[in-house]
Protein backbone atom coordinates (compact mmCIF):
# COMPACT_ATOMS: atom_id res chain seq x y z
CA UNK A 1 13.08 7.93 6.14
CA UNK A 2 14.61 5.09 4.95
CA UNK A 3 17.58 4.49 3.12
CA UNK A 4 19.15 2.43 -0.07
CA UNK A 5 22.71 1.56 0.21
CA UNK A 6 25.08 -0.50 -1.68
CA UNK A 7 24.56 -2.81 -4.94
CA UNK A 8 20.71 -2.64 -5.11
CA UNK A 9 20.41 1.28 -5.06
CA UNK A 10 19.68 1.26 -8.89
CA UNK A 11 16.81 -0.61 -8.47
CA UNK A 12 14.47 1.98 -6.74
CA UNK A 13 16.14 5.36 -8.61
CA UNK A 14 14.54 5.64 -11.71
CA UNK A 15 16.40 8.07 -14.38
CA UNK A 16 14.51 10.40 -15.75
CA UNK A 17 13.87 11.08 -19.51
CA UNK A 18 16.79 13.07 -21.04
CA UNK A 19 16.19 16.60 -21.09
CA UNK A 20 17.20 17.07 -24.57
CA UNK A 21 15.55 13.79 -25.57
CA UNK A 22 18.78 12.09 -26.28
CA UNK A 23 19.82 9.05 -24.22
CA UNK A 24 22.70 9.94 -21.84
CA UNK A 25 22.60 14.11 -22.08
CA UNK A 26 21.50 15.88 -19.31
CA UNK A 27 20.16 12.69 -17.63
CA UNK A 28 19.12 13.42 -13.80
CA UNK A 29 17.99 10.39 -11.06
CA UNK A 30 14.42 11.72 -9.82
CA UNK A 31 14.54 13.13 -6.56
CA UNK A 32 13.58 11.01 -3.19
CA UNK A 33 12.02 14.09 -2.07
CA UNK A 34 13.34 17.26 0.52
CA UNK A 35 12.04 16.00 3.89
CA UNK A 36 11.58 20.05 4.88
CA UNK A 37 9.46 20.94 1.77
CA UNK A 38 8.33 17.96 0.37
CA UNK A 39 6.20 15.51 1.93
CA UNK A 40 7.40 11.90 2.65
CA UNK A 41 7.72 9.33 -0.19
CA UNK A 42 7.56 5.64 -0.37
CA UNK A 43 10.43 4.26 -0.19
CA UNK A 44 12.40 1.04 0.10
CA UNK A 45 15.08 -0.35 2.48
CA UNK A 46 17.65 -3.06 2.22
CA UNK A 47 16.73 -4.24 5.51
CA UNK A 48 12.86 -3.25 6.10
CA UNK A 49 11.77 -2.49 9.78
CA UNK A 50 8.82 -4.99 10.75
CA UNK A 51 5.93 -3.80 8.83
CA UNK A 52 2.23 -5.26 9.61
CA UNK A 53 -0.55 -5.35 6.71
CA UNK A 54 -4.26 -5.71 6.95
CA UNK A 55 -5.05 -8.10 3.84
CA UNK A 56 -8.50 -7.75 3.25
CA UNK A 57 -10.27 -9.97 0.50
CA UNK A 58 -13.25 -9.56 -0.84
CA UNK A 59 -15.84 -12.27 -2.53
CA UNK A 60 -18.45 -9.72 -4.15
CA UNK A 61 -21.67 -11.02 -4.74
CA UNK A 62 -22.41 -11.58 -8.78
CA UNK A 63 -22.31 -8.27 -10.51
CA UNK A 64 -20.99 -5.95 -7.60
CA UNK A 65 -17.13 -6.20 -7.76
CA UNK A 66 -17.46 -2.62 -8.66
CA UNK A 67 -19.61 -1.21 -5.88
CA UNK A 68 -17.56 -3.28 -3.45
CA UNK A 69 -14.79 -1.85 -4.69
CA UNK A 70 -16.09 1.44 -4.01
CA UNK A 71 -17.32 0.83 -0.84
CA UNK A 72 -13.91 -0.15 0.29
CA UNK A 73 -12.39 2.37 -1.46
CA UNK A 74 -14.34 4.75 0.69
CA UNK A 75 -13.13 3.00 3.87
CA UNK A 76 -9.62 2.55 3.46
CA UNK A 77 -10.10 7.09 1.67
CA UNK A 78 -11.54 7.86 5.39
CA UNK A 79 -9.19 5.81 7.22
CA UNK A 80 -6.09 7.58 5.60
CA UNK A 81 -7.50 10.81 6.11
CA UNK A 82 -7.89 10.21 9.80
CA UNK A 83 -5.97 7.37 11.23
CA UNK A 84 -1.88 8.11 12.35
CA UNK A 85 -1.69 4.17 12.21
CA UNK A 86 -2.47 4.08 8.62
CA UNK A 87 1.01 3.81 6.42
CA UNK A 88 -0.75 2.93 3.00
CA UNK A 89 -3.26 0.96 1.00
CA UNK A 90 -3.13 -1.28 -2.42
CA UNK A 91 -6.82 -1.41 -3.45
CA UNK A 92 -6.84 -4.44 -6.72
CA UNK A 93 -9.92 -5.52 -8.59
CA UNK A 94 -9.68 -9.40 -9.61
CA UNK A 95 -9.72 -9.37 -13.81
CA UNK A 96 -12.77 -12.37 -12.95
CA UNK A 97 -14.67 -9.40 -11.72
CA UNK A 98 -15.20 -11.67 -8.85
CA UNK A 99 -12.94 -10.27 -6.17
CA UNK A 100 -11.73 -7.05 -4.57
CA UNK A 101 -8.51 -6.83 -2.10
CA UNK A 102 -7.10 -4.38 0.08
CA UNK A 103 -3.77 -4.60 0.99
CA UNK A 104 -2.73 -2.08 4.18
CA UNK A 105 0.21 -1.47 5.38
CA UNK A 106 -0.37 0.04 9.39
CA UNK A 107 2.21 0.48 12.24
CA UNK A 108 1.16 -1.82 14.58
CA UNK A 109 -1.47 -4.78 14.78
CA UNK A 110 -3.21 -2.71 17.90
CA UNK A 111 -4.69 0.03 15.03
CA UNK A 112 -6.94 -2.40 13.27
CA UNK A 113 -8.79 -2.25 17.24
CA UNK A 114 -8.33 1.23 16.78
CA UNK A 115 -10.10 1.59 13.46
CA UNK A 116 -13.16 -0.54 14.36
CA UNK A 117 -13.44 1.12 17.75
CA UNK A 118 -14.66 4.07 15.41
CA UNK A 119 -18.28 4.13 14.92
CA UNK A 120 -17.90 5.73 11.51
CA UNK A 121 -15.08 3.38 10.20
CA UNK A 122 -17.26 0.14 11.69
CA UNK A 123 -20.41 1.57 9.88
CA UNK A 124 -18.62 2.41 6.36
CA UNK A 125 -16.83 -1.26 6.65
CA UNK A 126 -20.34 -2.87 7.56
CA UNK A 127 -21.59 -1.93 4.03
CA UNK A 128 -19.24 -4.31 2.53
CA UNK A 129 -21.59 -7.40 4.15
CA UNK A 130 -24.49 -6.31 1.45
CA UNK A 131 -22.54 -6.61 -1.31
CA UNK A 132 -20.10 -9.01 -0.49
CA UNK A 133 -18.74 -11.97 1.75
CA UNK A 134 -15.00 -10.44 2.95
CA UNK A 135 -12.41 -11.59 5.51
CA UNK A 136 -9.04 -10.16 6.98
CA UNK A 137 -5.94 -11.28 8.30
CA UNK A 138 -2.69 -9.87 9.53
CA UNK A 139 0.39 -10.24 8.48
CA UNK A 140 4.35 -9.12 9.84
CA UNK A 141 6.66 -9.24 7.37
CA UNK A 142 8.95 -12.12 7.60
CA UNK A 143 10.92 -11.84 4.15
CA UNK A 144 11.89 -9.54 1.87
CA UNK A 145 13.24 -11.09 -1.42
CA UNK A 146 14.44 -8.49 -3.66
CA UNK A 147 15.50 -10.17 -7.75
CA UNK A 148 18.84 -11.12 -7.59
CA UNK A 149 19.83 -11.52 -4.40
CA UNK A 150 21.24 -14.71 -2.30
CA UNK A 151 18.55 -16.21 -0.13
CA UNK A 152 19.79 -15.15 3.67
């Protein structure tokens, strides 16, 4: 689990509403989560630890932004379920109606082998070529730029 520290804590706690509807009574942060009962949460760190992301755009074919998107959806749905590599997905729909992306966070660059070496996974994916034109890349992080802080 990762951890906030110092000046930039604020940023990532959210307070909750008051509980008596007036600003400043009873005001508590919400919680992170109990790592015994609760499961994980996102969460942010000051220094990240190399993360690697699948960025996967999508040119649908006129008219069939949304069944690419769904299509997709059920990919990334099945690889979640099933894949320990998987961290967590950002699925956007272009407001032209002309574009779908998937943005992936995984642990390491090997699991995107990994994924396609899985005849369901390749077969699901495949779908995307009748509705679409798509391509991937991956990325490590490089940067993190938080607002406010000195370039480094």
């Amino acid at each position: 689990m990762s951890v906030i520290s110092g000046d930039i804590a604020h940023l990532f706690r959210p307070v909750a509403p008051s509980i008596s509807g007036r600003a400043g009574k009873f005001r508590r942060p919400f919680l992170i989560g109990d790592p015994v009962t609760d499961t994980p949460k996102a969460e942010f760190a000051f220094a990240p630890e190399p993360t690697v992301f699948v960025v996967n755009v999508i040119h649908a074919h006129p008219g069939k932004q949304e069944e690419a998107f769904r299509i997709i959806q059920d990919v990334v749905h099945y690889v979640a379920e099933r894949k320990a590599g998987f961290l967590w997905s950002n699925l956007s729909k272009s407001t032209d109606g002309k574009t779908v992306v998937n943005i992936e966070a995984i642990r390491d660059e090997n699991n995107v082998d990994e994924f396609f070496a899985d005849p369901v996974f390749a077969e699901k994916f495949k779908q995307l070529d009748t509705v679409s034109k798509s391509e991937f890349h991956i990325y490590k992080v490089a940067d993190l730029v938080l607002p406010g802080q000195p370039a480094g």
